[in-house]
C-alpha atoms as a PDB file:
ATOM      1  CA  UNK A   1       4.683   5.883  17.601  1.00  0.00           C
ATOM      2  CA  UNK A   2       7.620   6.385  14.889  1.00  0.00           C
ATOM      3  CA  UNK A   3       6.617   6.449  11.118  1.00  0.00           C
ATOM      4  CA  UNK A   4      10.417   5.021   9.659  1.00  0.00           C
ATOM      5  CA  UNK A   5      12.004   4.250   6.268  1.00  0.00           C
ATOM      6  CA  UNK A   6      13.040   0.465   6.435  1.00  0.00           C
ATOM      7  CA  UNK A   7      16.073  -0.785   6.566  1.00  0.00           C
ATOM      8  CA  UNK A   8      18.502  -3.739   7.930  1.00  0.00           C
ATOM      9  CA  UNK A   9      17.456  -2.655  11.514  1.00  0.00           C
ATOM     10  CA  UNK A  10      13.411  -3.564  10.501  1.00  0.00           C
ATOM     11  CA  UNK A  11      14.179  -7.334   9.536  1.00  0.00           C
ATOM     12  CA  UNK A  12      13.059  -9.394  12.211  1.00  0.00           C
ATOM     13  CA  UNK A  13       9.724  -8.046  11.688  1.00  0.00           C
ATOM     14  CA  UNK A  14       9.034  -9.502   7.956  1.00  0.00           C
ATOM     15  CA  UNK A  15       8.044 -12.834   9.443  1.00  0.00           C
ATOM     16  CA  UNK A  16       5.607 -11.481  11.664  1.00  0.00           C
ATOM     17  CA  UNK A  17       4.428  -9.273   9.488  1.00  0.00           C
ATOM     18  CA  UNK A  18       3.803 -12.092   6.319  1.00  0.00           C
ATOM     19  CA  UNK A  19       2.077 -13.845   8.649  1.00  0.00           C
ATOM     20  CA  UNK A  20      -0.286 -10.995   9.683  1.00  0.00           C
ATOM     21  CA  UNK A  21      -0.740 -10.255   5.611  1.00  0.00           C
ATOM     22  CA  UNK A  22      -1.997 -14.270   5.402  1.00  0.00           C
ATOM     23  CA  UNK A  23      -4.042 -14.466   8.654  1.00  0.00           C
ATOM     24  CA  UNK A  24      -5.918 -10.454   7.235  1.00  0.00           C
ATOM     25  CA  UNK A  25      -6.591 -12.324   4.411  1.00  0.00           C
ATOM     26  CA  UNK A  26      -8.478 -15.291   5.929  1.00  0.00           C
ATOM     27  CA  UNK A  27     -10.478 -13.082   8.089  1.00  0.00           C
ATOM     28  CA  UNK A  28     -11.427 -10.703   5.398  1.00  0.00           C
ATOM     29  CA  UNK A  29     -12.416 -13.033   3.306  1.00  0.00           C
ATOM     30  CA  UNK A  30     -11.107 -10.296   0.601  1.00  0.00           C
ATOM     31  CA  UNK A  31      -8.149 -10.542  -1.556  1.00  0.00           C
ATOM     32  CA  UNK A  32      -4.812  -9.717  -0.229  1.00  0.00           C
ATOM     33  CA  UNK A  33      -1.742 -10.217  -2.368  1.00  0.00           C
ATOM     34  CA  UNK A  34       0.396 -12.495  -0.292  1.00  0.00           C
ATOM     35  CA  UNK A  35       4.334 -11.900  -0.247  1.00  0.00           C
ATOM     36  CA  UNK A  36       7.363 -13.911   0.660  1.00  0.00           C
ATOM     37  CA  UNK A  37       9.889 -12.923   3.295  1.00  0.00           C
ATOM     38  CA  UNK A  38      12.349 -12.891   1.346  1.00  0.00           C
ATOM     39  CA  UNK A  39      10.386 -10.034  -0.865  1.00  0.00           C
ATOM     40  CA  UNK A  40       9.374  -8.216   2.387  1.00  0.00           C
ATOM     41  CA  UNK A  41      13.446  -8.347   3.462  1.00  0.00           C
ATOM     42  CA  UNK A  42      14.416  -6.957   0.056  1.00  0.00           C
ATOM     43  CA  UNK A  43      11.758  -4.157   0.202  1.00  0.00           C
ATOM     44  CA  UNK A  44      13.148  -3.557   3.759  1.00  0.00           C
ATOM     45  CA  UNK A  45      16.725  -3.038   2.493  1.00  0.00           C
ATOM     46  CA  UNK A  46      16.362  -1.111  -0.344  1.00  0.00           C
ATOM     47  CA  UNK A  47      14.262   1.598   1.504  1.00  0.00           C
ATOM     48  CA  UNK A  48      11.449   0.923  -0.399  1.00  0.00           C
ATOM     49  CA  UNK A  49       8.800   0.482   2.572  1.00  0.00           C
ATOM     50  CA  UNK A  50       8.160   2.049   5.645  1.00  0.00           C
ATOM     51  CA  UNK A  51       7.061   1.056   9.120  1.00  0.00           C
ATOM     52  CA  UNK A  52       4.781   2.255  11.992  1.00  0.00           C
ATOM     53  CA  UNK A  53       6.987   1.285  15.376  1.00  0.00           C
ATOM     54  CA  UNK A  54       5.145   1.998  18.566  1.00  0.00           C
ATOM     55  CA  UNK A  55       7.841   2.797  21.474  1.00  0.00           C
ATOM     56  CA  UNK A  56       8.538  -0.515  23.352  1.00  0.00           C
ATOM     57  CA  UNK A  57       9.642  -1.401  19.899  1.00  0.00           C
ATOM     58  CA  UNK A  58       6.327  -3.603  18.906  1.00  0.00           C
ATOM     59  CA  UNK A  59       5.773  -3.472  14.497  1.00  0.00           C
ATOM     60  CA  UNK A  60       2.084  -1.728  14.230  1.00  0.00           C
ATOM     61  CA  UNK A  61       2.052  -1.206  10.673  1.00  0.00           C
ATOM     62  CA  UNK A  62       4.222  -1.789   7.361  1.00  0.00           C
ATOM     63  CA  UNK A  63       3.551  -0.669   3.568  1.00  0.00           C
ATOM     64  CA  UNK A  64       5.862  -0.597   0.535  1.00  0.00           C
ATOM     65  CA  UNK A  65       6.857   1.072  -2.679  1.00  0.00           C
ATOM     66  CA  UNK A  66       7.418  -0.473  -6.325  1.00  0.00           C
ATOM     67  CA  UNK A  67       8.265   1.094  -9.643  1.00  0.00           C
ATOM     68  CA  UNK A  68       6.951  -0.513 -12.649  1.00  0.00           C
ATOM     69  CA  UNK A  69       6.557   0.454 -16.842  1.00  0.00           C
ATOM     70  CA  UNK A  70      11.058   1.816 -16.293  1.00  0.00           C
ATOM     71  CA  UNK A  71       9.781   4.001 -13.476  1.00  0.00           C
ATOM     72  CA  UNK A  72       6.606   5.627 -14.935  1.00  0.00           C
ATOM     73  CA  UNK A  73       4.078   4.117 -12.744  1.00  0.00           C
ATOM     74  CA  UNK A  74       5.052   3.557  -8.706  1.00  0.00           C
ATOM     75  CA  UNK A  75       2.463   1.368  -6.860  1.00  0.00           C
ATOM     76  CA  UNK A  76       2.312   1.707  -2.842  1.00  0.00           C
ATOM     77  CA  UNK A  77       1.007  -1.551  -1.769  1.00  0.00           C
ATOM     78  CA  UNK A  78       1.102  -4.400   0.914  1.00  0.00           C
ATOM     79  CA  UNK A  79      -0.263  -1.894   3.750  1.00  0.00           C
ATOM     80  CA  UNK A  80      -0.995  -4.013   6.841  1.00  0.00           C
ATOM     81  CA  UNK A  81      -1.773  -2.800  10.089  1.00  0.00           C
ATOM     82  CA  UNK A  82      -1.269  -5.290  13.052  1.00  0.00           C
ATOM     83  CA  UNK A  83      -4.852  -6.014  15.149  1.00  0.00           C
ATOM     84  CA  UNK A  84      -3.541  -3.989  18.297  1.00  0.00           C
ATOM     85  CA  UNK A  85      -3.257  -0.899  16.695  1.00  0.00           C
ATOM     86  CA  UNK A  86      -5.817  -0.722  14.292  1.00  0.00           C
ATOM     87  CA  UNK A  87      -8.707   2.442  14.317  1.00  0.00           C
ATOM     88  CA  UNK A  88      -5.250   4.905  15.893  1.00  0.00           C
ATOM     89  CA  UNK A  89      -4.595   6.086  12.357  1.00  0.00           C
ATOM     90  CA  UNK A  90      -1.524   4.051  11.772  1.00  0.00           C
ATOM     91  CA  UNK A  91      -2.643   3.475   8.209  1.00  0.00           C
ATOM     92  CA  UNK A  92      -3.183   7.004   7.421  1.00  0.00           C
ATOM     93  CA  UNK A  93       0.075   7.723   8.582  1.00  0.00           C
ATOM     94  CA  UNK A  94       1.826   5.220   6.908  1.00  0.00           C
ATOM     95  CA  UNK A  95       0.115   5.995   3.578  1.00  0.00           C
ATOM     96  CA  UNK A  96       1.311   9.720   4.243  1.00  0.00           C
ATOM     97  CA  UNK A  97       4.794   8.886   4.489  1.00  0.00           C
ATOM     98  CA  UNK A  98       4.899   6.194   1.420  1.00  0.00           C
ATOM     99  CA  UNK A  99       3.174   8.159  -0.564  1.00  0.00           C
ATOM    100  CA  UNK A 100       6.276  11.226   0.280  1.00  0.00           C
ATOM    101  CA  UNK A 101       8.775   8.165  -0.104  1.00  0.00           C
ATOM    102  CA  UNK A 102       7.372   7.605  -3.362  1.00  0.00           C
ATOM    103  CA  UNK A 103       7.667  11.257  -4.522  1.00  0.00           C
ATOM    104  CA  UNK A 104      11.235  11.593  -3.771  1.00  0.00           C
ATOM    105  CA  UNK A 105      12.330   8.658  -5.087  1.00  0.00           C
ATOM    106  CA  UNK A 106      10.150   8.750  -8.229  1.00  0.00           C
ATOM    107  CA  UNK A 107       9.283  12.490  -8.572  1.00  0.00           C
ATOM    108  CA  UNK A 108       7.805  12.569 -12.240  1.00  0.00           C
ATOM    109  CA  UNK A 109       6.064   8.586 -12.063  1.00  0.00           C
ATOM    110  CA  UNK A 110       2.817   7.986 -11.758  1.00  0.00           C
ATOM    111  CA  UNK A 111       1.470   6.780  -7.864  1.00  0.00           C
ATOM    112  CA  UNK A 112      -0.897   3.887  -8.100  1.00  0.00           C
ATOM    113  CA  UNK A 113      -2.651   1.721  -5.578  1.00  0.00           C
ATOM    114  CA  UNK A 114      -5.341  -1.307  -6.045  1.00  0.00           C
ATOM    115  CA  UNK A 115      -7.814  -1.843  -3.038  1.00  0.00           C
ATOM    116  CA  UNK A 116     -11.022  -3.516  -1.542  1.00  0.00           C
ATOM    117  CA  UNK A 117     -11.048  -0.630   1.210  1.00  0.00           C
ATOM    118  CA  UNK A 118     -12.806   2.109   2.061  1.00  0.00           C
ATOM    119  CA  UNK A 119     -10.839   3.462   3.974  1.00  0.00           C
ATOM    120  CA  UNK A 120      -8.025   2.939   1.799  1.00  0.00           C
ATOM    121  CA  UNK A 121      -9.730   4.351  -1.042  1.00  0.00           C
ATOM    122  CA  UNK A 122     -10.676   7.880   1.681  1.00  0.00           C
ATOM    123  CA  UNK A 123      -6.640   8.261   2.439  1.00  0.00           C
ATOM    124  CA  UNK A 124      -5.764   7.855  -1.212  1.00  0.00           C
ATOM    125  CA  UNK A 125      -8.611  10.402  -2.300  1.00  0.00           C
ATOM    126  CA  UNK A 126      -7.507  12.918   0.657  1.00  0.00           C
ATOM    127  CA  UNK A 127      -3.493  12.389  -1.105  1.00  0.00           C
ATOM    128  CA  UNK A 128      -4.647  13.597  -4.336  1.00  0.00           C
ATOM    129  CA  UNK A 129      -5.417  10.081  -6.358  1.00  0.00           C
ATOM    130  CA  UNK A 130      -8.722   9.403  -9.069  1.00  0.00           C
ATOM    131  CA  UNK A 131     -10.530   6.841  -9.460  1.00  0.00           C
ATOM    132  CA  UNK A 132      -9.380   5.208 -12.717  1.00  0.00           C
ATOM    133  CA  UNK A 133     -10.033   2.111 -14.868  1.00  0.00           C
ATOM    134  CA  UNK A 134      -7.161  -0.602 -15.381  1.00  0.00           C
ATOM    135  CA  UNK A 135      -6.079   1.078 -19.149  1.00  0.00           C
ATOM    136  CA  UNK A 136      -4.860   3.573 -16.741  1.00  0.00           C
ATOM    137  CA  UNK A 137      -2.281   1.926 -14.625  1.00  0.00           C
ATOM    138  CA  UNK A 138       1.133  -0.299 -15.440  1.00  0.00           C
ATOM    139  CA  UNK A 139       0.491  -2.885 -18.049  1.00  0.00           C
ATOM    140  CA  UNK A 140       4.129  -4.516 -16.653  1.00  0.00           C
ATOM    141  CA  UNK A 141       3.371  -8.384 -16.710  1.00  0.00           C
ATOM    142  CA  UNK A 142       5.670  -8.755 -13.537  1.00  0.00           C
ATOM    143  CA  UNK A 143       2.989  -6.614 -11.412  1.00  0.00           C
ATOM    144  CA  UNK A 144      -0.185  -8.264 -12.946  1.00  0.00           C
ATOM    145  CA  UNK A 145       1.840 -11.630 -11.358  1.00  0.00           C
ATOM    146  CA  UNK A 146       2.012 -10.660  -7.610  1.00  0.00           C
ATOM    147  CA  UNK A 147      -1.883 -10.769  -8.142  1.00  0.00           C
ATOM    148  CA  UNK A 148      -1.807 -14.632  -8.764  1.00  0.00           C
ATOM    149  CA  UNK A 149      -1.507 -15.170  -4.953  1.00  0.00           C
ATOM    150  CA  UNK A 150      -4.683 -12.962  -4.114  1.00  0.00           C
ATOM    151  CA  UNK A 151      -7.919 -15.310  -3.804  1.00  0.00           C
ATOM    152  CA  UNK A 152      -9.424 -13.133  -6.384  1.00  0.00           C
ATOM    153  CA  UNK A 153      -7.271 -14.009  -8.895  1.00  0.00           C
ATOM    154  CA  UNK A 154      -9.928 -16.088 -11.070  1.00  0.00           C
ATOM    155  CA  UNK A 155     -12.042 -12.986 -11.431  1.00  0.00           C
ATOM    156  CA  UNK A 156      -8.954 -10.795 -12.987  1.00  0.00           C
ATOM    157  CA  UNK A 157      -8.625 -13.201 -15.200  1.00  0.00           C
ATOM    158  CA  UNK A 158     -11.541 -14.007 -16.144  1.00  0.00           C
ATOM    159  CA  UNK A 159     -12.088 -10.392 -16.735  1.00  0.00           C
ATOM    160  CA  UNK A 160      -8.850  -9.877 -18.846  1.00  0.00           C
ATOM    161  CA  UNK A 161      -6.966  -8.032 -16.359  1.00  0.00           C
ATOM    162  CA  UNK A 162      -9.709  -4.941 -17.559  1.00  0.00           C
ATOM    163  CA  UNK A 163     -10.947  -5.165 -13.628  1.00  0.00           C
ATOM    164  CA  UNK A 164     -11.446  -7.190 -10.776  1.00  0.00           C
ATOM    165  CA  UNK A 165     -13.019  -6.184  -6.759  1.00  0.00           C
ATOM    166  CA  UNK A 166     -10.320  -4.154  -6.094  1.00  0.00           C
ATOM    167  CA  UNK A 167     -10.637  -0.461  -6.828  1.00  0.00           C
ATOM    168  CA  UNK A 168      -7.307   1.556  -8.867  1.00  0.00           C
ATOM    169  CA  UNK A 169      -6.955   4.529  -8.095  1.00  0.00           C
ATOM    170  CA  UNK A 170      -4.115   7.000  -9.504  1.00  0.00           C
ATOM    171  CA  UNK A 171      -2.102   9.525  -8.711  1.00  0.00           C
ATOM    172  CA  UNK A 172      -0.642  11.559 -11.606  1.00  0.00           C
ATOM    173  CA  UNK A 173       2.006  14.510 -11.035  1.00  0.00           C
ATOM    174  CA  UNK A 174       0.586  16.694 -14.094  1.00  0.00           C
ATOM    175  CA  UNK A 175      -2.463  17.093 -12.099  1.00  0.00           C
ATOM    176  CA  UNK A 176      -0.903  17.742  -8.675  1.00  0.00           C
ATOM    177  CA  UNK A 177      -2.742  19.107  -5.498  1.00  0.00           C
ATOM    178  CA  UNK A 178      -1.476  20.405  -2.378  1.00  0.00           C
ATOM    179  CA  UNK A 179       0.325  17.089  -0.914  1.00  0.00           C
ATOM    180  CA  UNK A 180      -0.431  17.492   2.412  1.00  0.00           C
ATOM    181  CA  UNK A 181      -3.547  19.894   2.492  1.00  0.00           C
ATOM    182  CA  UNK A 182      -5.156  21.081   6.172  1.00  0.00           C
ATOM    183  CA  UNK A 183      -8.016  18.672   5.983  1.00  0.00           C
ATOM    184  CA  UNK A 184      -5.997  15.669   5.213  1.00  0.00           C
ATOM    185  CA  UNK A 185      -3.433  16.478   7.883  1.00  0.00           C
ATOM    186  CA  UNK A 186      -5.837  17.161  10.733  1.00  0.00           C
ATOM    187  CA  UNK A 187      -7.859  14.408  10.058  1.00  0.00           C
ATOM    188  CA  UNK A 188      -6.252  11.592  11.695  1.00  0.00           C
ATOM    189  CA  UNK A 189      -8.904   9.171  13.583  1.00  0.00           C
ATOM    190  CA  UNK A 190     -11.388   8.642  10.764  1.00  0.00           C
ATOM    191  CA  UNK A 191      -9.794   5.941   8.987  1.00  0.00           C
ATOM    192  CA  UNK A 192      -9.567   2.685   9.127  1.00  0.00           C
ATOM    193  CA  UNK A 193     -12.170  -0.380   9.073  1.00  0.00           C
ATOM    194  CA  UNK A 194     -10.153  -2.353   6.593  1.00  0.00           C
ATOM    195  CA  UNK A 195      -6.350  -3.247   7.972  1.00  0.00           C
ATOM    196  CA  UNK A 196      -4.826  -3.644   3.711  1.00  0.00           C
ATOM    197  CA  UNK A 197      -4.853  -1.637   0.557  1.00  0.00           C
ATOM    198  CA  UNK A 198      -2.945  -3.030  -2.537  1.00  0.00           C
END
C-alpha cells in the first residue's frame, strides 16, 4: 500500500470517498463533518490531502490539510478509512504523512485536529499533540462553519462554540518533540476502532 500526496491523478476517488464520509457517519452514529466533492477535488489539487492506495489501485484511506487564522493554525481533518482496510494501520499512516505534509507546508503554524476517536486521539498523542480546550484553537468563522453539517452541531452551539463531543487536540511547534519517535514508528497495528478524526 502507497501513502501519496493528492493530486489530478486521485480524482475519481472523491465520489467514493464522500460517500464513505456520509455512510461512517450513519453507522457511527457520531458526528462527522460532511464535505462536497467539489471541496474533496479542490483539496486533491492543491496537494493539500493525501491518500492510502493499496496496489490494484483500490482508495483505502484519504485525509486532508487546511490553514486557518492567515496560516497560524493548520487543521488535519476528514480522515476516512474505507471498511476493507480498516484495523491494517492505514489511519496511522495517513495521519503520519499529513501531519509531515502539514509541517512543510506550514512549518511555524499551529497543527490542530477535532475528534470523537480514540484511536484518533492515540495517533495524535504519539505525533506530539495536547489535549486543549477550544480558546486554544482557530477562532476563523469559516472553520467553525464546516461543523454545521456534523449531526452534533446543536450541541456546539448550544455550548458557544467553548466545546462540543469531539476532543481538540493541538500541536504547537514551540513545544516540539521528536516527530517520528521509535515507539510511534514501530507501532503500527494498534490503532484503529474508529474509521474518522476531524
Amino acid at each position: 500500500m502507497k501513502i501519496e500526496i493528492s493530486s489530478e491523478k486521485h480524482l475519481h476517488y472523491a465520489e467514493e470517498i464522500k460517500q464513505e464520509m456520509a455512510d461512517s457517519a450513519k453507522v457511527r452514529g457520531t458526528g462527522i463533518a460532511q464535505r462536497t466533492v467539489e471541496f474533496l477535488c479542490q483539496k486533491m489539487l492543491e496537494g493539500s490531502a493525501v491518500l492510502a492506495i493499496e496496489e490494484d489501485g483500490r482508495w483505502a484511506g484519504f485525509c486532508y490539510l487546511s490553514a486557518w487564522s492567515d496560516g497560524e493554525f493548520v487543521a488535519n481533518s476528514g480522515m476516512i478509512v474505507s471498511p476493507n482496510f480498516r484495523k491494517r494501520g492505514v489511519a496511522k499512516m495517513m495521519k503520519a504523512k499529513v501531519f509531515e505534509l502539514s509541517r512543510i507546508k506550514f512549518p511555524e503554524a499551529k497543527i490542530f485536529s477535532l475528534t470523537t476517536g480514540l484511536a484518533v486521539m492515540k495517533i495524535n498523542s504519539d505525533l506530539g499533540y495536547q489535549p486543549v480546550t477550544y480558546s486554544e484553537i482557530t477562532k476563523d468563522e469559516t472553520f467553525w462553519e464546516g461543523c454545521k453539517s456534523c449531526v452534533n452541531y446543536d450541541v456546539l452551539k448550544s455550548k458557544n462554540r467553548e466545546n462540543c463531543l469531539c476532543t481538540a487536540m493541538l500541536y504547537s511547534p514551540s513545544k516540539e518533540k521528536t516527530l517520528f519517535n521509535s515507539n510511534y514508528t514501530k507501532n503500527t497495528k494498534d490503532e484503529e476502532k474508529c474509521s474518522v478524526g476531524i
